[in-house]
N, C-alpha and C. Protein backbone atom coordinates (compact mmCIF):
# COMPACT_ATOMS: atom_id res chain seq x y z
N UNK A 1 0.84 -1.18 0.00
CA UNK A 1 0.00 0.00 0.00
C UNK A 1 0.89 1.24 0.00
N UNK A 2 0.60 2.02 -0.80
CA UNK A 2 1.26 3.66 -0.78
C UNK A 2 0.66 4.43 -0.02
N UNK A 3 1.58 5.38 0.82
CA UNK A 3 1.11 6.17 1.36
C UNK A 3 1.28 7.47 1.32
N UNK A 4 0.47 8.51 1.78
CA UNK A 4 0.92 10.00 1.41
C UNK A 4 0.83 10.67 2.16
N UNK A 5 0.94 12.29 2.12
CA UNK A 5 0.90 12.97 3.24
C UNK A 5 -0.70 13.32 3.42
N UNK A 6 -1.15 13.65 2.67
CA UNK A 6 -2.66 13.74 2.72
C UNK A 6 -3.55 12.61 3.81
N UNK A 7 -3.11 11.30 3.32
CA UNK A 7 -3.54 10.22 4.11
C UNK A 7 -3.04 9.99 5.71
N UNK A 8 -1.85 10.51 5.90
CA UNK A 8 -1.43 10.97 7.40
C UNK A 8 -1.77 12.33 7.89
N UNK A 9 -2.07 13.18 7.73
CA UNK A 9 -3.18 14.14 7.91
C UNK A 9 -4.80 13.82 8.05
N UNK A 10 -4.92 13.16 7.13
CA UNK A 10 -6.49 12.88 7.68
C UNK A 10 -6.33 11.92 8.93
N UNK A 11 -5.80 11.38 9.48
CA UNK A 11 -5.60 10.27 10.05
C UNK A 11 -4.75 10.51 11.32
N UNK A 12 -4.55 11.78 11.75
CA UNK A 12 -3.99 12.41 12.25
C UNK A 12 -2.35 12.37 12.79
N UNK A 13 -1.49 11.69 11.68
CA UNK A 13 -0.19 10.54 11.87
C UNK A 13 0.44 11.72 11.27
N UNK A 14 0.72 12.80 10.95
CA UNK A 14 1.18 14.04 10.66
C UNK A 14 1.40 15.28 11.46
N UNK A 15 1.54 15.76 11.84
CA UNK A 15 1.34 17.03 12.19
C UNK A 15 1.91 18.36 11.57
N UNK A 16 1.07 19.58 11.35
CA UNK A 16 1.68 20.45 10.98
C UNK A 16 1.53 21.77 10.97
N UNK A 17 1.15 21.97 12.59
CA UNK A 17 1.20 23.03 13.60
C UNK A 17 1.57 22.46 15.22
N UNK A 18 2.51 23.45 15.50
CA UNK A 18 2.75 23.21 17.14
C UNK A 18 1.15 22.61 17.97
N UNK A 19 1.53 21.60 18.47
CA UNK A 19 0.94 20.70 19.29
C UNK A 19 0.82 20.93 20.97
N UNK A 20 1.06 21.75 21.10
CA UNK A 20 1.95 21.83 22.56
C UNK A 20 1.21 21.60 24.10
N UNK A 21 1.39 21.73 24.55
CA UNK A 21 0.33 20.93 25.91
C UNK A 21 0.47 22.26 27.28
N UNK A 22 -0.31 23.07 27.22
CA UNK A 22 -0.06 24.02 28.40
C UNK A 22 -0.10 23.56 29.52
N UNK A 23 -0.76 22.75 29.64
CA UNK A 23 -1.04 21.66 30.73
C UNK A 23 0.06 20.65 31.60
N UNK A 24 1.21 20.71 30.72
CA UNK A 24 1.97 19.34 30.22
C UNK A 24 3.24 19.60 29.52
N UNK A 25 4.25 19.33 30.60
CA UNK A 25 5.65 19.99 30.50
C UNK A 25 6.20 18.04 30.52
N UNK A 26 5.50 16.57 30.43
CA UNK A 26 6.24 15.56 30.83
C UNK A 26 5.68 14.91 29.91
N UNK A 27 6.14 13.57 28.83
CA UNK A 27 5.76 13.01 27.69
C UNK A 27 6.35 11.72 27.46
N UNK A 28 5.50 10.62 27.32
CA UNK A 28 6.15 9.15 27.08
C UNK A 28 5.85 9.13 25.72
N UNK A 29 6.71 7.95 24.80
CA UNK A 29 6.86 7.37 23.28
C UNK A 29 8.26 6.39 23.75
N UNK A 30 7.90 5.34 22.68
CA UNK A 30 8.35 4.10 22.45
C UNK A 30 8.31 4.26 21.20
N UNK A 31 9.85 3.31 20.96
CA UNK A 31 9.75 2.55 19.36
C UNK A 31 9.62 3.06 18.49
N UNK A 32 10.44 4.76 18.12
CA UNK A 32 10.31 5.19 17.01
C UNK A 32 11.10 4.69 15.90
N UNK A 33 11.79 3.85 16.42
CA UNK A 33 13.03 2.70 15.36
C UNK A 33 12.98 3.58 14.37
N UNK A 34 13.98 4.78 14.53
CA UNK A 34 14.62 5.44 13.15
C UNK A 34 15.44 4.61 12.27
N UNK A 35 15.58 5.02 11.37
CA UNK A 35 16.74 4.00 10.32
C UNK A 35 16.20 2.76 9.77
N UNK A 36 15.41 2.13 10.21
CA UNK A 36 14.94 0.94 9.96
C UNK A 36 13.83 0.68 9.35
N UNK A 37 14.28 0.61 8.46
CA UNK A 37 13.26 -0.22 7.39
C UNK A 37 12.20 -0.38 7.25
N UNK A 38 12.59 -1.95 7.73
CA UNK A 38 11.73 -3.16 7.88
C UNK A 38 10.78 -3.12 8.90
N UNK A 39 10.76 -2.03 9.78
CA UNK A 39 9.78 -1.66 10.36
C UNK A 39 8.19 -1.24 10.04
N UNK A 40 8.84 -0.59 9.04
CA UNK A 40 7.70 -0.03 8.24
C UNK A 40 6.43 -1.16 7.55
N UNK A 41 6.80 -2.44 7.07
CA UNK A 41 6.41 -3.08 6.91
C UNK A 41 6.01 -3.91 7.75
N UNK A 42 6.94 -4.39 8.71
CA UNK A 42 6.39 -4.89 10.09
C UNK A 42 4.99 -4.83 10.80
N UNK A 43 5.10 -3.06 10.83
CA UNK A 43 4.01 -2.76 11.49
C UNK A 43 3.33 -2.04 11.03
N UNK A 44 3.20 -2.02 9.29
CA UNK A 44 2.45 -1.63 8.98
C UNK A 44 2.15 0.07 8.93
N UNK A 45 3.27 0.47 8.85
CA UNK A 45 3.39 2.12 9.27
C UNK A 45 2.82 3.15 8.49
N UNK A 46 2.52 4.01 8.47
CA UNK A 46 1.84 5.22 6.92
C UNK A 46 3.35 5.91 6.51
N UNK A 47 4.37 5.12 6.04
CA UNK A 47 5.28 5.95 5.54
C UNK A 47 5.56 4.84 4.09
N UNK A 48 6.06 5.67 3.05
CA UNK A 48 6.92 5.44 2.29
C UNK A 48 8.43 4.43 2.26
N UNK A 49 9.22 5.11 2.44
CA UNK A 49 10.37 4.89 2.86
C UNK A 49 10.86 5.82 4.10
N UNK A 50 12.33 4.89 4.73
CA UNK A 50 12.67 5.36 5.98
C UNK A 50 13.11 6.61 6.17
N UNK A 51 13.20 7.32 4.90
CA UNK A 51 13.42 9.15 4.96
C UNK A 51 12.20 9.70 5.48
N UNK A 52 11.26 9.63 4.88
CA UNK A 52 9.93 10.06 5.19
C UNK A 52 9.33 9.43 6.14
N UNK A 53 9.46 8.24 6.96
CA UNK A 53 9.15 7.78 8.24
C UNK A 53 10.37 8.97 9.49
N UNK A 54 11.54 8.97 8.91
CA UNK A 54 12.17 9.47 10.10
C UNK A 54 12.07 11.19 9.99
N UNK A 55 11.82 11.61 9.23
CA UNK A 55 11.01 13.41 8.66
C UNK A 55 9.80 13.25 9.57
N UNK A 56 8.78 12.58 9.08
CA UNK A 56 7.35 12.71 10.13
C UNK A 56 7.63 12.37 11.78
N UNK A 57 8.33 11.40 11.94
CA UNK A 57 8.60 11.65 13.21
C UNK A 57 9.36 12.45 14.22
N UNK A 58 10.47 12.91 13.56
CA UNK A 58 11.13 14.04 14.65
C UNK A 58 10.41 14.90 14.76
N UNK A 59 9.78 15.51 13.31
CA UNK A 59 8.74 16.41 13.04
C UNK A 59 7.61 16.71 14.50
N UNK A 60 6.96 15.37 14.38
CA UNK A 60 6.42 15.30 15.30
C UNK A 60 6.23 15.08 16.50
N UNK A 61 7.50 15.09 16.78
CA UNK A 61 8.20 15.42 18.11
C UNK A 61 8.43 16.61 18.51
N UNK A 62 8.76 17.17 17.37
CA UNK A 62 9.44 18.29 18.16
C UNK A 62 8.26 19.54 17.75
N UNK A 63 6.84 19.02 17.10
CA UNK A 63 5.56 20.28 17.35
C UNK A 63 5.02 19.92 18.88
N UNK A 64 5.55 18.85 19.15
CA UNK A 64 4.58 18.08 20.52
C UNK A 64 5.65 18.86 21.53
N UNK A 65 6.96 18.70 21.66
CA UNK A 65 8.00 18.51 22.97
C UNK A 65 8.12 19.87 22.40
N UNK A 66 8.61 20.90 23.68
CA UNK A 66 9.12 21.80 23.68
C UNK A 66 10.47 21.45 24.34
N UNK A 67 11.94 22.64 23.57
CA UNK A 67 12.63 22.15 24.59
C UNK A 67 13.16 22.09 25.95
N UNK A 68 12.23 22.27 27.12
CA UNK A 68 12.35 22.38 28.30
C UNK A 68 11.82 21.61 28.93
N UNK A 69 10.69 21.10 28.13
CA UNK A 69 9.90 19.29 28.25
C UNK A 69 10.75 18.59 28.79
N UNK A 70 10.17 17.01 29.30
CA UNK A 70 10.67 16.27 29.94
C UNK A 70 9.69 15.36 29.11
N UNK A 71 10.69 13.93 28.74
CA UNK A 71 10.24 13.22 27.58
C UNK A 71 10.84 11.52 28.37
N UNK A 72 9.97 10.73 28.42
CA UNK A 72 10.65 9.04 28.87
C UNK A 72 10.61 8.49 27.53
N UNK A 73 11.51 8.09 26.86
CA UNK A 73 11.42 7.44 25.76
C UNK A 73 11.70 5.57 26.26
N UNK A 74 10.28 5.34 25.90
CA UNK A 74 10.94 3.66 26.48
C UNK A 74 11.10 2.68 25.32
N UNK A 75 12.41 2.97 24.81
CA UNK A 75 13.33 1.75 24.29
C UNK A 75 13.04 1.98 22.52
N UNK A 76 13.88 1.46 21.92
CA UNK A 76 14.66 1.15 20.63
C UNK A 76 13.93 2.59 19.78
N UNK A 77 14.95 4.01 19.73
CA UNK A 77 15.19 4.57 19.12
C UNK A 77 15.50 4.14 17.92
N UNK A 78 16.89 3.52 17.43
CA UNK A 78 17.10 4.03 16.21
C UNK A 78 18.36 2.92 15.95
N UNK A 79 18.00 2.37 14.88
CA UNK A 79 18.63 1.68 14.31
C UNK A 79 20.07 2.15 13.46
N UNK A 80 21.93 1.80 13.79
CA UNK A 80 22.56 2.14 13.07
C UNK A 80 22.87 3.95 13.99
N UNK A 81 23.43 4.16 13.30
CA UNK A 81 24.63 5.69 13.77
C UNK A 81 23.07 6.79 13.58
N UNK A 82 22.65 7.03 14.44
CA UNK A 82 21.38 7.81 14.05
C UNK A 82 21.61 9.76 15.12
N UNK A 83 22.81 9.63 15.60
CA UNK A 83 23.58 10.41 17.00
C UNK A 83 22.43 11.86 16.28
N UNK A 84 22.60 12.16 15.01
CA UNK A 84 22.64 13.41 14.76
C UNK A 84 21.02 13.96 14.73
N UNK A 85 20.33 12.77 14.06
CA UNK A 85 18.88 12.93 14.27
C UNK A 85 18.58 12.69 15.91
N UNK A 86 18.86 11.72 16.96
CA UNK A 86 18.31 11.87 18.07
C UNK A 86 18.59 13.34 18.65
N UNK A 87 19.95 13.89 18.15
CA UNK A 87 20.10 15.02 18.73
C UNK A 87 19.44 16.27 18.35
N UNK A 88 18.59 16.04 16.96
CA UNK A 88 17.71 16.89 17.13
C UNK A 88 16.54 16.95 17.64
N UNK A 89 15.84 15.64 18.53
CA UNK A 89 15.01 15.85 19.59
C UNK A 89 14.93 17.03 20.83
N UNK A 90 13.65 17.76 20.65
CA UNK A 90 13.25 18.14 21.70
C UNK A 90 13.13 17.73 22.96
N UNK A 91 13.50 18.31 24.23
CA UNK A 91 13.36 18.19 25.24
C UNK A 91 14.63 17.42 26.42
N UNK A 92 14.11 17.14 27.26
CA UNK A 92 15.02 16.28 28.32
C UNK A 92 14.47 14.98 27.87
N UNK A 93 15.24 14.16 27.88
CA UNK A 93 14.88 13.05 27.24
C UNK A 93 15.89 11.30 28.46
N UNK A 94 14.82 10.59 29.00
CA UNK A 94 15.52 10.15 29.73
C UNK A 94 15.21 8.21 28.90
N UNK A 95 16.11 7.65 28.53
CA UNK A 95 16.06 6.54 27.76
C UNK A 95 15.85 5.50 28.55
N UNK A 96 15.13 4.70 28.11
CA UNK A 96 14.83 3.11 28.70
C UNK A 96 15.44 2.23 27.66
N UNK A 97 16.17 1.48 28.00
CA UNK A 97 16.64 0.52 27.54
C UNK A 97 15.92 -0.59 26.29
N UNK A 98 15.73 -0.38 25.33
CA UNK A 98 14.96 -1.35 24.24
C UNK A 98 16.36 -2.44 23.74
N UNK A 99 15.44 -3.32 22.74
CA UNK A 99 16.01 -4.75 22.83
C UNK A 99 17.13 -4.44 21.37
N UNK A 100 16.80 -2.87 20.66
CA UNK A 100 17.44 -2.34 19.95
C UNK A 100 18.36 -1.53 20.03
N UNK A 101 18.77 -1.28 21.43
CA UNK A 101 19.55 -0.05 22.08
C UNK A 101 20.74 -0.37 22.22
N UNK A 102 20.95 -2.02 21.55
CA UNK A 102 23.06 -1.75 21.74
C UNK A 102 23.83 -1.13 21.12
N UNK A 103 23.77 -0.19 20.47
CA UNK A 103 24.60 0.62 19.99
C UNK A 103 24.71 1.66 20.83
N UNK A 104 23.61 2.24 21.17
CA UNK A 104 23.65 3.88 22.12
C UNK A 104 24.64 3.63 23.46
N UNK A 105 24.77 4.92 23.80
CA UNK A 105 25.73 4.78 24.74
C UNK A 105 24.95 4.16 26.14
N UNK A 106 25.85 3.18 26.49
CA UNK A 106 25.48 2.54 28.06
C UNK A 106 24.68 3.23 28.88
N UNK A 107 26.05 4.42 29.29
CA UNK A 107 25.93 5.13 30.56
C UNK A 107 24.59 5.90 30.64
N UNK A 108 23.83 6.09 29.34
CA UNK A 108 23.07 7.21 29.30
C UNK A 108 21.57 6.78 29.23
N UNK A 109 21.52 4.88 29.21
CA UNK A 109 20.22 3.90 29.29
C UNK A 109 19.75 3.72 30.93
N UNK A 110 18.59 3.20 30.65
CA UNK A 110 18.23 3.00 32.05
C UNK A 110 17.72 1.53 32.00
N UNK A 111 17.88 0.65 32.60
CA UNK A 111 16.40 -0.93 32.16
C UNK A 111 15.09 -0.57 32.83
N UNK A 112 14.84 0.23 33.92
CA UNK A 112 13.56 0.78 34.26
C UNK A 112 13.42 2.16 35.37
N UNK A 113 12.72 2.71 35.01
CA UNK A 113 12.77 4.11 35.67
C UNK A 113 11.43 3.71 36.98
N UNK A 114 11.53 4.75 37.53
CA UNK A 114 9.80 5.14 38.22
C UNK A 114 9.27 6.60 38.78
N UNK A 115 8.65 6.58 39.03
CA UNK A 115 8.22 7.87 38.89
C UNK A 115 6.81 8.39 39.38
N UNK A 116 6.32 9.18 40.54
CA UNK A 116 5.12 9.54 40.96
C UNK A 116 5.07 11.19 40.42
N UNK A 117 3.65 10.85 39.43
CA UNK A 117 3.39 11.70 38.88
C UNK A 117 1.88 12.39 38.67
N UNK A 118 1.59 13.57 39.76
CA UNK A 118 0.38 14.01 40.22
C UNK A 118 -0.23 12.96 41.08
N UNK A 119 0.86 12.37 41.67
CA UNK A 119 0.18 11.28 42.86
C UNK A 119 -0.10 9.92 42.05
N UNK A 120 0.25 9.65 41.33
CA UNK A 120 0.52 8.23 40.84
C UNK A 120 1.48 7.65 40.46
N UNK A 121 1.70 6.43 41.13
CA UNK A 121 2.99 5.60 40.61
C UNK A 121 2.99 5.14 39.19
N UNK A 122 4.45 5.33 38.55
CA UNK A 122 4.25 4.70 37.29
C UNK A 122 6.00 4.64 37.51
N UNK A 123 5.89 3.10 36.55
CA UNK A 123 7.31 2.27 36.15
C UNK A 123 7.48 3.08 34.76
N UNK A 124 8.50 2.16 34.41
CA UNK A 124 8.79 2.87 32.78
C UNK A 124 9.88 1.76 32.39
N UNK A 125 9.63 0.90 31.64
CA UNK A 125 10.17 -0.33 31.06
C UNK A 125 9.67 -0.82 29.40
N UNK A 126 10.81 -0.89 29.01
CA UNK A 126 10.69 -1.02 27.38
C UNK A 126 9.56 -2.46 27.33
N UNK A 127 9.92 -3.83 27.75
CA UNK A 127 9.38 -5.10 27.00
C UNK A 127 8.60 -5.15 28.94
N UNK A 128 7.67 -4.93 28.68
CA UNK A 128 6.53 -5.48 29.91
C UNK A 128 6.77 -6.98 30.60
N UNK A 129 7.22 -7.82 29.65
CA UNK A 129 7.42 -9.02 30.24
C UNK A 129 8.85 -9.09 30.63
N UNK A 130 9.90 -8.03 30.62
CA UNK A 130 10.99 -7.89 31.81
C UNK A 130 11.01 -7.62 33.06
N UNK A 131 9.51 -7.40 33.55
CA UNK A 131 8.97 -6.99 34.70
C UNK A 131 9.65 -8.33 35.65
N UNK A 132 10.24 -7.91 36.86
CA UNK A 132 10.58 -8.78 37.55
C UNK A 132 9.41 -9.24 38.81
N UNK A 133 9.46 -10.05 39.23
CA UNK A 133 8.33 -10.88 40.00
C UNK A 133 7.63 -9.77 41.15
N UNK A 134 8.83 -8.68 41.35
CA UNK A 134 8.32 -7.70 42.72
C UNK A 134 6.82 -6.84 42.23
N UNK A 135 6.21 -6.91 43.55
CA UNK A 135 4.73 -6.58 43.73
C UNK A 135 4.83 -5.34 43.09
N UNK A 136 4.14 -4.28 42.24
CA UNK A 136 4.19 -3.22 42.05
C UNK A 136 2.81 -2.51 42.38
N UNK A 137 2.52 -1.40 43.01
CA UNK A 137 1.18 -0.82 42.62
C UNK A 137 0.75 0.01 42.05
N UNK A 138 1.50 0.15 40.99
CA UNK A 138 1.15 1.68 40.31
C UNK A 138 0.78 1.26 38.85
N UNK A 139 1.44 1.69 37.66
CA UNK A 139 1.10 1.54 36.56
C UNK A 139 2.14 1.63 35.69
N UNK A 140 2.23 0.82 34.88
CA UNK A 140 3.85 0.48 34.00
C UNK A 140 2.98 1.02 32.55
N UNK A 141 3.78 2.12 32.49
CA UNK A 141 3.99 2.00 31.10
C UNK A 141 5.40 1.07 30.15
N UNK A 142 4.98 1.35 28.91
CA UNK A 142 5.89 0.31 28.21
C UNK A 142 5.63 0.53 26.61
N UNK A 143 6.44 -0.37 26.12
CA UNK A 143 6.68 -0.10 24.92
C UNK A 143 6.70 -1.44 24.20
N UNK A 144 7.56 -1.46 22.98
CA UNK A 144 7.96 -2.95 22.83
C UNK A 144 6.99 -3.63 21.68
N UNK A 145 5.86 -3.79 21.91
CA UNK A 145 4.95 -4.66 21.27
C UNK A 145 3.79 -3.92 19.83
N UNK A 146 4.34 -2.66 20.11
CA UNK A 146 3.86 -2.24 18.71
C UNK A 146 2.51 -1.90 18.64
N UNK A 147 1.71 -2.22 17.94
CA UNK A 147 0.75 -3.17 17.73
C UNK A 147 -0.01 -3.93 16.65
N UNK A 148 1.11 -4.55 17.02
CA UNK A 148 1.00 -6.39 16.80
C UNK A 148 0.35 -6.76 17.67
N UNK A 149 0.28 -6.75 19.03
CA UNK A 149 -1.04 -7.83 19.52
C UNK A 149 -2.01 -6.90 20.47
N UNK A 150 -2.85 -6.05 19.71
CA UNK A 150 -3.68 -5.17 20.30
C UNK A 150 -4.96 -5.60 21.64
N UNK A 151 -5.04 -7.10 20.96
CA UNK A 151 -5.76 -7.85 22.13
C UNK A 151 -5.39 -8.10 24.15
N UNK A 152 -3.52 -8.15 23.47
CA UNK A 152 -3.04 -7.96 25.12
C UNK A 152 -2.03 -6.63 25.19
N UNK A 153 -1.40 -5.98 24.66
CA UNK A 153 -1.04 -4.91 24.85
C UNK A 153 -1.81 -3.75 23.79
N UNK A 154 -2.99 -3.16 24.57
CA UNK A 154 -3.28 -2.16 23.98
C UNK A 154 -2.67 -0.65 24.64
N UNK A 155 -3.39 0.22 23.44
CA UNK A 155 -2.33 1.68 24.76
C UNK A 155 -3.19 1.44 26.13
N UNK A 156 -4.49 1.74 26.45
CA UNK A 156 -4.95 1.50 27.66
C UNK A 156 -5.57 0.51 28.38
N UNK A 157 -4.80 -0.56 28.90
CA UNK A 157 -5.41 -1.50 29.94
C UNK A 157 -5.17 -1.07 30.78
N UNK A 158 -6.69 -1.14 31.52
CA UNK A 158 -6.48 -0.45 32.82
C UNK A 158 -6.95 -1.76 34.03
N UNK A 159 -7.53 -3.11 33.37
CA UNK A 159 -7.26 -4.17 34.06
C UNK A 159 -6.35 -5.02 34.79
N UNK A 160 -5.23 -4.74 33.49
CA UNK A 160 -4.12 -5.15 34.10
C UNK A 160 -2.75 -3.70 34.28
N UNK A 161 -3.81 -2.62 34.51
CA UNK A 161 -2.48 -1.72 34.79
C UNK A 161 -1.65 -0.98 34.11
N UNK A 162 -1.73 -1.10 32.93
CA UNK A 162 -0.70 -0.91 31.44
C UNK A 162 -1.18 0.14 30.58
N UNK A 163 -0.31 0.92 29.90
CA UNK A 163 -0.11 1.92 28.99
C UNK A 163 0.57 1.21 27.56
N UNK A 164 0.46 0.95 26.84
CA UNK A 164 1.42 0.77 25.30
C UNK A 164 1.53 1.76 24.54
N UNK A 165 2.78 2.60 24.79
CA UNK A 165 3.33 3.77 23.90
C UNK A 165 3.80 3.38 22.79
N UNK A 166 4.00 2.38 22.39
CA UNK A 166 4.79 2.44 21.29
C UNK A 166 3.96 3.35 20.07
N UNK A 167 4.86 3.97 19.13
CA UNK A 167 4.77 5.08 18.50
C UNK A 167 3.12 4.55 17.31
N UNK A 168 3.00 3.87 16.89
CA UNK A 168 1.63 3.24 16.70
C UNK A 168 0.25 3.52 17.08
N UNK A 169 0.78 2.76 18.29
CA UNK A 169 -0.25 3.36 19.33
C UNK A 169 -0.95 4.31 19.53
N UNK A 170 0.04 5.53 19.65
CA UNK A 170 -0.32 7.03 19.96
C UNK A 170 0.28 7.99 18.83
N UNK A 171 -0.22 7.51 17.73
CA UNK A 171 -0.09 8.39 16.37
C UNK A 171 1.06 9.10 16.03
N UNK A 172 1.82 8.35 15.94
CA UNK A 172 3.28 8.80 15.59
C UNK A 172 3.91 9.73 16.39
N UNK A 173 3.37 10.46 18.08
CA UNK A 173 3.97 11.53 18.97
C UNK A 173 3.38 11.18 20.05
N UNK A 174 5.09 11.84 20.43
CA UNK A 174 4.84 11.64 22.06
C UNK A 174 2.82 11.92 22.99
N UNK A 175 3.11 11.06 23.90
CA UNK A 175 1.62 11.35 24.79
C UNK A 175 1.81 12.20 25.93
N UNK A 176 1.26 12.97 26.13
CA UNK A 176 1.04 13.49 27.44
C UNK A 176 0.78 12.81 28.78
N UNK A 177 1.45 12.85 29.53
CA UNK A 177 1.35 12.21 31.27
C UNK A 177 -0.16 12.79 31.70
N UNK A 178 -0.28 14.34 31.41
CA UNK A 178 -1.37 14.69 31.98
C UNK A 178 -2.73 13.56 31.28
N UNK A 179 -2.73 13.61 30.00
CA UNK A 179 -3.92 12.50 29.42
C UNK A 179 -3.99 10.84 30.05
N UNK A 180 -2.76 10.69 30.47
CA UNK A 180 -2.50 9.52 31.22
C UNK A 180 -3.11 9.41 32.10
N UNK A 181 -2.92 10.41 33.09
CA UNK A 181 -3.45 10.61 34.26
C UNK A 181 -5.27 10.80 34.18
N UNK A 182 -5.21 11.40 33.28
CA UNK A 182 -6.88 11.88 32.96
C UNK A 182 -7.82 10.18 32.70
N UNK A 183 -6.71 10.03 31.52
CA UNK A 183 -7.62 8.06 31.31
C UNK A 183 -7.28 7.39 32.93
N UNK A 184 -6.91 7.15 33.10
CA UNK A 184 -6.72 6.27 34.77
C UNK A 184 -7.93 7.05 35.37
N UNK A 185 -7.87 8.53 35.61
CA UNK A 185 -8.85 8.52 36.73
C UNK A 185 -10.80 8.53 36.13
N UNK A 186 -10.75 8.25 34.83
CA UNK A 186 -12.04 8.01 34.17
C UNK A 186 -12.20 6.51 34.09
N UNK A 187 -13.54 6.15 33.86
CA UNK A 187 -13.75 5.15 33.50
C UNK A 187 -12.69 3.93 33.32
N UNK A 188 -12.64 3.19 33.78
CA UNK A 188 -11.74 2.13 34.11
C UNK A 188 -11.78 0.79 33.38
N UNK A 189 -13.31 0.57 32.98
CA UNK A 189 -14.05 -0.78 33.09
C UNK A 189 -14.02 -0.91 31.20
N UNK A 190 -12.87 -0.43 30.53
CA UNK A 190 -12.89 -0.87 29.15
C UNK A 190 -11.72 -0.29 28.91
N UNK A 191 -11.13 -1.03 27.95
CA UNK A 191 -10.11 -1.23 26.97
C UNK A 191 -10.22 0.11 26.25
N UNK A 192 -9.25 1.08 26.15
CA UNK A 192 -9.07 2.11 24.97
C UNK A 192 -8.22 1.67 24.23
N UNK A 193 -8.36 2.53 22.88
CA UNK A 193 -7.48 2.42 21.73
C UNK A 193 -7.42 4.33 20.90
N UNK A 194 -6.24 4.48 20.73
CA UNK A 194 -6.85 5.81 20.38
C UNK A 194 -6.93 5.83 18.78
């Protein structure tokens, strides 16, 4: 299937006016796998080729993130020497470790963060099933699974606790913590998809 810019505009996988969140200075995304391909096909993405997948996405990063934002990116940026495009990301940007991240520098990964935010606990871990056996009570976001299996990782289970950022998910840009916070304290008793 071909895709265009018209068709990511209607569809809202474009952006092309500042996005910005007055509300909302803090922002999760997963899995923008720059450089790579085979992604695109994988999961089925609205891009062309990986020029125009990695154009719409910084893009849309950086109408969403301002740079004084605070951004959790959980796991596999960017496939291959990509230093110069991550560095044109907006914001503070604190990395979670993805199953694509051996190239980036060590020191500067995390394997899981946490974080109480407007009075709620939340983890921050790339692959959900690295979760180690300890009790948690808050809410893990995560990344990892795309969506490919929308049945158990959708963006909002709130049954079992879970967020799925991956870039899919939440239309090619970062999400707002504040909307996070807003879905948790609404309605509980169903599955979202945005």
């Amino acid at each position: 299937m071909t895709y265009n810019k018209d068709y990511r505009l209607e569809n809202g996988y474009e952006l092309v006016e500042e996005t910005h969140y007055p509300d909302c200075s803090t922002f999760v995304i997963g899995d923008l796998h720059l450089n790579h391909t085979n992604i695109i096909k994988y999961c089925n993405r609205p891009f062309d080729n990986v020029a125009d997948m990695n154009r719409v996405l910084v893009k849309n990063w950086n109408l969403v993130v301002k740079k004084t934002d605070t951004v959790f990116f959980l796991g596999d940026m960017a496939m291959g020497n990509s230093d110069k495009i991550i560095n044109s990301l907006n914001g503070n940007i604190f990395f979670i470790r993805g199953n694509h991240d051996k190239s980036r520098d060590q020191d500067s990964m995390h394997d899981q963060l946490y974080l109480t935010y407007k009075g709620i606990k939340f983890q921050f871990i790339h692959n959900p099933n690295w979760l180690r056996g300890d009790k948690f009570d808050g809410w893990t976001i995560h990344g990892h699974h795309h969506n490919n299996y929308p049945e158990d990782f959708s963006f909002f289970d709130p049954g079992n606790r879970k967020f799925n950022v991956s870039v899919e998910m939440i239309k090619y840009q970062p999400f707002p913590m504040t909307k996070i916070v807003e879905l948790i304290q609404s309605d509980k008793s169903k599955i979202i998809s945005l």
